[in-house]
N, C-alpha and C. Protein backbone atom coordinates (compact mmCIF):
# COMPACT_ATOMS: atom_id res chain seq x y z
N UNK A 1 196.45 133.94 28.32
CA UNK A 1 196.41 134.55 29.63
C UNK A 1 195.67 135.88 29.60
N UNK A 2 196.08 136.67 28.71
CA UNK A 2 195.07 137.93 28.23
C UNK A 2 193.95 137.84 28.24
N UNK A 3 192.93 136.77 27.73
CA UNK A 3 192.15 136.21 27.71
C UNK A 3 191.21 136.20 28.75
N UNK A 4 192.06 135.53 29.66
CA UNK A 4 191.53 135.23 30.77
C UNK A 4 191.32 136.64 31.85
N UNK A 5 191.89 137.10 31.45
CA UNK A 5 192.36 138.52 32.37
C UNK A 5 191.45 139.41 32.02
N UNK A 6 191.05 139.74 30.77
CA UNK A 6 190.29 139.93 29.83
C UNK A 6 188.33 139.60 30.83
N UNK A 7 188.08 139.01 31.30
CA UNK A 7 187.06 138.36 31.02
C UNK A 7 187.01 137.98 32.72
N UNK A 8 187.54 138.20 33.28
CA UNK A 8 187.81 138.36 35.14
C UNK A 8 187.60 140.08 34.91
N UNK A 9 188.53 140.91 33.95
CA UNK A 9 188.07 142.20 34.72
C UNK A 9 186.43 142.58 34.05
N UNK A 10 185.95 142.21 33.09
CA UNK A 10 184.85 142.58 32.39
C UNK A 10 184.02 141.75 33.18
N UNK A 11 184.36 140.28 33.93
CA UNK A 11 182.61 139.87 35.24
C UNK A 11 183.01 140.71 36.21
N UNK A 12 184.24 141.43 36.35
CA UNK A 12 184.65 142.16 37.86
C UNK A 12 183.35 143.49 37.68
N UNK A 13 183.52 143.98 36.28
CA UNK A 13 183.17 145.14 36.45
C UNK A 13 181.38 145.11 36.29
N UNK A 14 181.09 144.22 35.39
CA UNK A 14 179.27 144.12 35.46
C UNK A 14 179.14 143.48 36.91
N UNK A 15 179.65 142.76 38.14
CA UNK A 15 179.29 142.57 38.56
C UNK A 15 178.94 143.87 39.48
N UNK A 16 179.97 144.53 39.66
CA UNK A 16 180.35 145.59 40.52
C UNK A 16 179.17 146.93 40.18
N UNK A 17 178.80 147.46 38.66
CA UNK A 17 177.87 147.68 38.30
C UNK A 17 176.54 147.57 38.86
N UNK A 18 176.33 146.12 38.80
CA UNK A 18 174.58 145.64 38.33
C UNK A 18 174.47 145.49 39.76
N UNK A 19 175.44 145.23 41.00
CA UNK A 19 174.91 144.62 42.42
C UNK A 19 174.72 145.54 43.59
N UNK A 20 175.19 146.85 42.95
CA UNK A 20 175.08 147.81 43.72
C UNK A 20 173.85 148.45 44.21
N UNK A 21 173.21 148.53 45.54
CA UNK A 21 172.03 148.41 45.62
C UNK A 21 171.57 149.76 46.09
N UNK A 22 170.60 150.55 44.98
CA UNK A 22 170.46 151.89 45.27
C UNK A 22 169.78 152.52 46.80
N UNK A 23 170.47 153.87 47.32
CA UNK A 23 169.72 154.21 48.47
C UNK A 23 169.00 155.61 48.38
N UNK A 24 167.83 155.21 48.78
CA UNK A 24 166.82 155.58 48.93
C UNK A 24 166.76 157.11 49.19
N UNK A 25 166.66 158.02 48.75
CA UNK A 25 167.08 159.32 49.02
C UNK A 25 165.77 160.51 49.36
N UNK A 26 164.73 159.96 49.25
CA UNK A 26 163.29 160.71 48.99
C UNK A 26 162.39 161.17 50.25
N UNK A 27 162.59 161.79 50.81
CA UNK A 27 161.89 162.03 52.16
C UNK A 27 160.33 161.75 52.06
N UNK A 28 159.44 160.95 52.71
CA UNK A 28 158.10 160.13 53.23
C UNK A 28 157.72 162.21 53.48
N UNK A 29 155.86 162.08 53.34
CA UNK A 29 155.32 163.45 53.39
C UNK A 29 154.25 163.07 54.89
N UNK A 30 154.25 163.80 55.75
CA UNK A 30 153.71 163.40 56.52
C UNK A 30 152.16 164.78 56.65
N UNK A 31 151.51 164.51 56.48
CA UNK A 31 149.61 165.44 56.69
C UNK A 31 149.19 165.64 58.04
N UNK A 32 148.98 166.00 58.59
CA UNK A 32 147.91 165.93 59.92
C UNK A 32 146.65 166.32 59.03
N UNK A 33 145.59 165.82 59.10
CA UNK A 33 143.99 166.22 58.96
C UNK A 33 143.63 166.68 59.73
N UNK A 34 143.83 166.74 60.88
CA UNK A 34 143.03 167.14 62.20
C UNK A 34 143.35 166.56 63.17
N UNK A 35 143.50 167.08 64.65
CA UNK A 35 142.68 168.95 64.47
C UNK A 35 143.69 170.18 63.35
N UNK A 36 142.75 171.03 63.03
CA UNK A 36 143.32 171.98 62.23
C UNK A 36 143.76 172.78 63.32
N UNK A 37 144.86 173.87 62.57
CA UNK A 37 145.31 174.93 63.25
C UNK A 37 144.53 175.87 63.71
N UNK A 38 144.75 176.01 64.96
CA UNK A 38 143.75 177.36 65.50
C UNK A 38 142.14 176.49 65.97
N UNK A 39 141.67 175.29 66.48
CA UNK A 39 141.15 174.55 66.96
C UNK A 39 141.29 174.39 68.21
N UNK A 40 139.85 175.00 68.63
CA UNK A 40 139.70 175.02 70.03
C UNK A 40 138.76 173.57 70.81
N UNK A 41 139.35 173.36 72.00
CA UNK A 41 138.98 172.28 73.00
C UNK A 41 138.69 172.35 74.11
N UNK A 42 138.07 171.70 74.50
CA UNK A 42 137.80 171.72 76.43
C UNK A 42 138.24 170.63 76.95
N UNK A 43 138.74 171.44 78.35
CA UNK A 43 138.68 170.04 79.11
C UNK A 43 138.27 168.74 79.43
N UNK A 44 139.17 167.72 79.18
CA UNK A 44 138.31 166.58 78.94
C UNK A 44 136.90 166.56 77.72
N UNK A 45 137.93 166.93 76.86
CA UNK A 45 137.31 166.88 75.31
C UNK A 45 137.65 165.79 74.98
N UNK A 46 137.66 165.12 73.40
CA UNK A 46 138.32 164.54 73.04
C UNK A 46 138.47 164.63 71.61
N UNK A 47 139.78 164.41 71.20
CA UNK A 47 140.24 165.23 70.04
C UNK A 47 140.47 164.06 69.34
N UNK A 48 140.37 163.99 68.20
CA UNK A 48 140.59 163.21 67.06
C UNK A 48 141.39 163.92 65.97
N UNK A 49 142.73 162.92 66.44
CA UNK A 49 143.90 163.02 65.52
C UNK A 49 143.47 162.00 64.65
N UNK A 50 144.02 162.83 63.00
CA UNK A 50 143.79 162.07 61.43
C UNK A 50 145.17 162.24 61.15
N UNK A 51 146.04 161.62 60.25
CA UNK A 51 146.91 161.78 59.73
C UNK A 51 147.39 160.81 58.25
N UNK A 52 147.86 161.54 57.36
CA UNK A 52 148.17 161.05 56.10
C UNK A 52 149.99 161.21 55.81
N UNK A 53 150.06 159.53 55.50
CA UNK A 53 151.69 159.42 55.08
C UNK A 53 152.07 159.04 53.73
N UNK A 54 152.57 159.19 53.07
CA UNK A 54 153.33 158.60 51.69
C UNK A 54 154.65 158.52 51.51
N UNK A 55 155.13 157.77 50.95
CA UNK A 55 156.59 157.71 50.51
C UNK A 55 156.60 156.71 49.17
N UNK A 56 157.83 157.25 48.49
CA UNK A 56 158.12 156.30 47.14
C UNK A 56 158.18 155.06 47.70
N UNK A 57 158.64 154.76 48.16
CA UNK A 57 159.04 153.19 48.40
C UNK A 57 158.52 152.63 49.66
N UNK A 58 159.27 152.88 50.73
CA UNK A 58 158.29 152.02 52.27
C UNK A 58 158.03 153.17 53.51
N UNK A 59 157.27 153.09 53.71
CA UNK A 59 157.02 153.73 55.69
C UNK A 59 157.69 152.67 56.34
N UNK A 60 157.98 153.57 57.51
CA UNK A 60 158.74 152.88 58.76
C UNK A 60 157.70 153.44 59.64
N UNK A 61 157.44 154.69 60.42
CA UNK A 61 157.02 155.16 61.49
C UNK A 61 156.49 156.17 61.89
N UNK A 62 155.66 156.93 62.06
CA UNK A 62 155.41 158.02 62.88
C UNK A 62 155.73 158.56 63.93
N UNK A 63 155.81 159.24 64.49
CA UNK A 63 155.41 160.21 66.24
C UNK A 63 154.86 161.39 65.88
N UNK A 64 153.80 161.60 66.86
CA UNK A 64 153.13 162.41 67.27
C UNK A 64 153.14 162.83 68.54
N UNK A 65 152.98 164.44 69.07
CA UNK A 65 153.97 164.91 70.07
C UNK A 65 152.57 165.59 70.41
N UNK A 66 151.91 165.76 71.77
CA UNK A 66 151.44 167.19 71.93
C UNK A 66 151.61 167.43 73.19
N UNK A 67 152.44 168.81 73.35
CA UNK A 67 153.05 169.43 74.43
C UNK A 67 152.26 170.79 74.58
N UNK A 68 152.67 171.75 75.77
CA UNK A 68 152.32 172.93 75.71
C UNK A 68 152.93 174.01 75.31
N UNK A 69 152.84 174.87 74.67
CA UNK A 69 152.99 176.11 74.40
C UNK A 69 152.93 177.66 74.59
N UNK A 70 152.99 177.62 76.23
CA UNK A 70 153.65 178.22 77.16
C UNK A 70 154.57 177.91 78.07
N UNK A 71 155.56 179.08 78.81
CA UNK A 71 156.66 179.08 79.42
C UNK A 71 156.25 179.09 80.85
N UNK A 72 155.89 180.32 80.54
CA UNK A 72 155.44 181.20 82.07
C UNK A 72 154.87 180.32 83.11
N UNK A 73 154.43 179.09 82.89
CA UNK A 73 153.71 178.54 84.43
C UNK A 73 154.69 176.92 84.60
N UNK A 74 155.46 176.94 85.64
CA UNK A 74 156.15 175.78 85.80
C UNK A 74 156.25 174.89 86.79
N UNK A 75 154.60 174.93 87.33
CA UNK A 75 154.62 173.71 88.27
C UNK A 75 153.68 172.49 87.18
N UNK A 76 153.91 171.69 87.98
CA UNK A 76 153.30 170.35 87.50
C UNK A 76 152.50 170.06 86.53
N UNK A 77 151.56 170.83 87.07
CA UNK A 77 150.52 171.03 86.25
C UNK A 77 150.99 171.09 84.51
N UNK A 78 151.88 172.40 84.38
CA UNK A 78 151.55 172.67 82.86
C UNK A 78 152.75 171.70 82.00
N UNK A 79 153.11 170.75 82.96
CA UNK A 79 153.85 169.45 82.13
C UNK A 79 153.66 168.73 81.19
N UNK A 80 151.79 168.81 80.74
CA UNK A 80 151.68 167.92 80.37
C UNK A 80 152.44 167.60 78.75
N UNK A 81 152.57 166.64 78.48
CA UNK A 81 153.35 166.17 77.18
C UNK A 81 152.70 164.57 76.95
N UNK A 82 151.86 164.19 75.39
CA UNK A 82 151.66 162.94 74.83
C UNK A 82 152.47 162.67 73.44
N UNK A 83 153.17 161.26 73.65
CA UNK A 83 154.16 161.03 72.90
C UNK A 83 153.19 159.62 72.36
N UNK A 84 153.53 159.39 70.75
CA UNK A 84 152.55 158.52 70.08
C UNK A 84 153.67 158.06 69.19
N UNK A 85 154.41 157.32 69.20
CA UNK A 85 155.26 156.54 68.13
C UNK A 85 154.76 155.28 67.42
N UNK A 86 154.77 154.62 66.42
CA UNK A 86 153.53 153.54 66.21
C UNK A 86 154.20 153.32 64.71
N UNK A 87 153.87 152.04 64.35
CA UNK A 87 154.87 151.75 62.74
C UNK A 87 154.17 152.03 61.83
N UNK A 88 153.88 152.37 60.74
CA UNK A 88 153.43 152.53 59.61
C UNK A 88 153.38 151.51 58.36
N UNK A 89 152.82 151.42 57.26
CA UNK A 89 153.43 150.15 56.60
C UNK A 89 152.88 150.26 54.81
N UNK A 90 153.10 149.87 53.76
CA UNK A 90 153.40 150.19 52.80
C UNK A 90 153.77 151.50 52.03
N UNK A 91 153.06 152.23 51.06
CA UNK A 91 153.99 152.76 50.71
C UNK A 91 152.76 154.77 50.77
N UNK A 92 151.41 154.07 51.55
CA UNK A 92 150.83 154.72 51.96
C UNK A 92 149.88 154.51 53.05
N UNK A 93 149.75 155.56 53.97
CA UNK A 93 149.16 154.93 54.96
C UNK A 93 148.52 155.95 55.67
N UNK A 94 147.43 155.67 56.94
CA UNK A 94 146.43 156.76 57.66
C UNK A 94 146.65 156.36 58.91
N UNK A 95 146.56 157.20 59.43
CA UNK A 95 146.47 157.15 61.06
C UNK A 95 145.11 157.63 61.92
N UNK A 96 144.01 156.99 62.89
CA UNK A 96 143.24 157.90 63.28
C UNK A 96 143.23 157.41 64.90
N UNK A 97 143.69 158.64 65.55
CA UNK A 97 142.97 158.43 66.80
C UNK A 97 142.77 159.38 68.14
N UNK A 98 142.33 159.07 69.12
CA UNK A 98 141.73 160.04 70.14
C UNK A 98 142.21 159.51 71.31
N UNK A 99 142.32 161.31 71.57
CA UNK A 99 143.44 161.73 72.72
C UNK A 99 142.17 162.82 73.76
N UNK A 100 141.71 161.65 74.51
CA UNK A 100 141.12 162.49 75.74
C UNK A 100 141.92 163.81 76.32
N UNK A 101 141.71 164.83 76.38
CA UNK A 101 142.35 166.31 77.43
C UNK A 101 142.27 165.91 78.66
N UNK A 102 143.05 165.58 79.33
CA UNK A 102 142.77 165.43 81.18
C UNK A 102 142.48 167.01 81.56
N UNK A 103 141.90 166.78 82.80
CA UNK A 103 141.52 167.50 83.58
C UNK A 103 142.44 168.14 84.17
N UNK A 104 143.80 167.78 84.22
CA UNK A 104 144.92 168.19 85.16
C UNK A 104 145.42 169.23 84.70
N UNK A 105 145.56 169.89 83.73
CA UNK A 105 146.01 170.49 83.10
C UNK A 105 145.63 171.87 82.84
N UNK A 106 146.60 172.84 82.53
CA UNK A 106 146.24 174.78 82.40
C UNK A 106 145.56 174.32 80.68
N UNK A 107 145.01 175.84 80.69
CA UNK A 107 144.48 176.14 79.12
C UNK A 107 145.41 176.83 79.00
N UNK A 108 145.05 176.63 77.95
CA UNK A 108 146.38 177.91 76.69
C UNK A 108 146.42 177.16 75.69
N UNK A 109 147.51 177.44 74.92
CA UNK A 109 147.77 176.96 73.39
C UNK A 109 148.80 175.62 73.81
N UNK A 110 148.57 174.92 72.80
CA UNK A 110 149.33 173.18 72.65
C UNK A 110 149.75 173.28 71.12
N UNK A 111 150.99 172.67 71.39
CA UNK A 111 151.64 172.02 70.15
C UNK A 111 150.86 171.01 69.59
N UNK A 112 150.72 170.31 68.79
CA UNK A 112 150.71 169.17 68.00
C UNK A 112 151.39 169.06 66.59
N UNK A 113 152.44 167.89 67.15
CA UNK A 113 153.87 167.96 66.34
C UNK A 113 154.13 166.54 65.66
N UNK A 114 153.88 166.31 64.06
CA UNK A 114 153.33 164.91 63.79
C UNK A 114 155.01 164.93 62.63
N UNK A 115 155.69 163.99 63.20
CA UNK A 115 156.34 163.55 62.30
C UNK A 115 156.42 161.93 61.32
N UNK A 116 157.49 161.73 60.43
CA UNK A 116 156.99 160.47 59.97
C UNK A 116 158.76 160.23 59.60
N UNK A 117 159.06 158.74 58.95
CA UNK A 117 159.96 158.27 58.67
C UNK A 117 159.76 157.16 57.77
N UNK A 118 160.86 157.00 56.98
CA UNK A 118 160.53 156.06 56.06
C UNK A 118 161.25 155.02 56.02
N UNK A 119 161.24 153.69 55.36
CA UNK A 119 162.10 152.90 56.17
C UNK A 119 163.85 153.18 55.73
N UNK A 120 164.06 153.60 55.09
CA UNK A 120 166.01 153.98 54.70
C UNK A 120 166.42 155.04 55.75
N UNK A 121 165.08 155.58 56.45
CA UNK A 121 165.44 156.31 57.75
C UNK A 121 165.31 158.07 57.16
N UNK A 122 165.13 158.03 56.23
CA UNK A 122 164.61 159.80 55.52
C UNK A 122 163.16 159.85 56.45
N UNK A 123 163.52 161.05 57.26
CA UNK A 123 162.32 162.16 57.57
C UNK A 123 161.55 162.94 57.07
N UNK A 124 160.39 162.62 57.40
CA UNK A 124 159.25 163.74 56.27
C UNK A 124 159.95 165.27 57.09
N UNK A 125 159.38 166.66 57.24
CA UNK A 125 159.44 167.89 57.05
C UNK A 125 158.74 167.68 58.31
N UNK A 126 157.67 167.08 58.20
CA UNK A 126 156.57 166.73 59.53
C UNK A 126 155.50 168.37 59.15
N UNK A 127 154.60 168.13 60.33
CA UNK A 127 153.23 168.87 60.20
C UNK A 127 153.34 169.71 61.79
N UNK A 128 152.69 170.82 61.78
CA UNK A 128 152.53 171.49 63.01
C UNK A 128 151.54 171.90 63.19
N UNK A 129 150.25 171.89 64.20
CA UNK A 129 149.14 172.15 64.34
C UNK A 129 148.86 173.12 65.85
N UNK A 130 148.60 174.41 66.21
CA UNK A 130 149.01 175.37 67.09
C UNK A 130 147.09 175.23 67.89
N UNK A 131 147.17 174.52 69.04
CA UNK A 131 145.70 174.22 69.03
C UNK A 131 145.18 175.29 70.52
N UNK A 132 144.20 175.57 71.40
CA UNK A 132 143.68 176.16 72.48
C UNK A 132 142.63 174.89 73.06
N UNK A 133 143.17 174.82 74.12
CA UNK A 133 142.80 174.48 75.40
C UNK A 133 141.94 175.34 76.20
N UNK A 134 140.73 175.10 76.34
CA UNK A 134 140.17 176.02 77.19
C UNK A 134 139.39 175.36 78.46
């Protein structure tokens, strides 16, 4: 009977060991290339977003945010906000693309706010790019 008991807790315990399935702890690095910080635009320009992702193991996703970066004017106009969410996929990856400036819109300074995710759900640090609208 020892035996047996013996040899139930020793498959209990390699099983319990070996099946445990590690999680992923490593935060994905997310780059913007461009535009660089302090990059100026015109109206109805068009800007070409680059971006570089990595992670040990898998990408899940991006967003990319560009809002404005003033307070002071709060009609309609200085609303504007572009939201870019989009999947990513192995264990490195690029992003490129272009974001016409409408016409509707005040000058001043814009955010551009690029985050990333990986698939166990760890967030890169993300990237911040402080751009002018003119």
């Amino acid at each position: 009977m020892q035996k047996y008991l013996l040899v139930f807790v020793t498959a209990f315990i390699f099983v319990s060991l070996f099946s445990c399935s590690k999680t992923d702890t490593t935060k994905p690095t997310a780059e913007l290339l461009s535009p660089a910080d302090a990059d100026t635009f015109f109206i109805t320009d068009t800007i070409l977003f680059r971006a570089a992702f990595s992670d040990n193991e898998e990408l899940n996703q991006y967003r990319m945010e560009m809002k404005n970066d003033f307070t002071e004017i709060t009609d309609s106009l200085s609303a504007w906000k572009f939201v870019v969410v989009d999947a990513l996929s192995g264990t490195q990856d690029t992003v490129s693309r272009e974001l016409i400036i409408p016409d509707t819109i005040y000058s001043g300074n814009y955010l551009l706010i690029l985050k990333c995710a990986d698939a166990d759900g760890n967030e890169a640090a993300g990237d911040t790019a402080r751009i002018v609208i003119e």
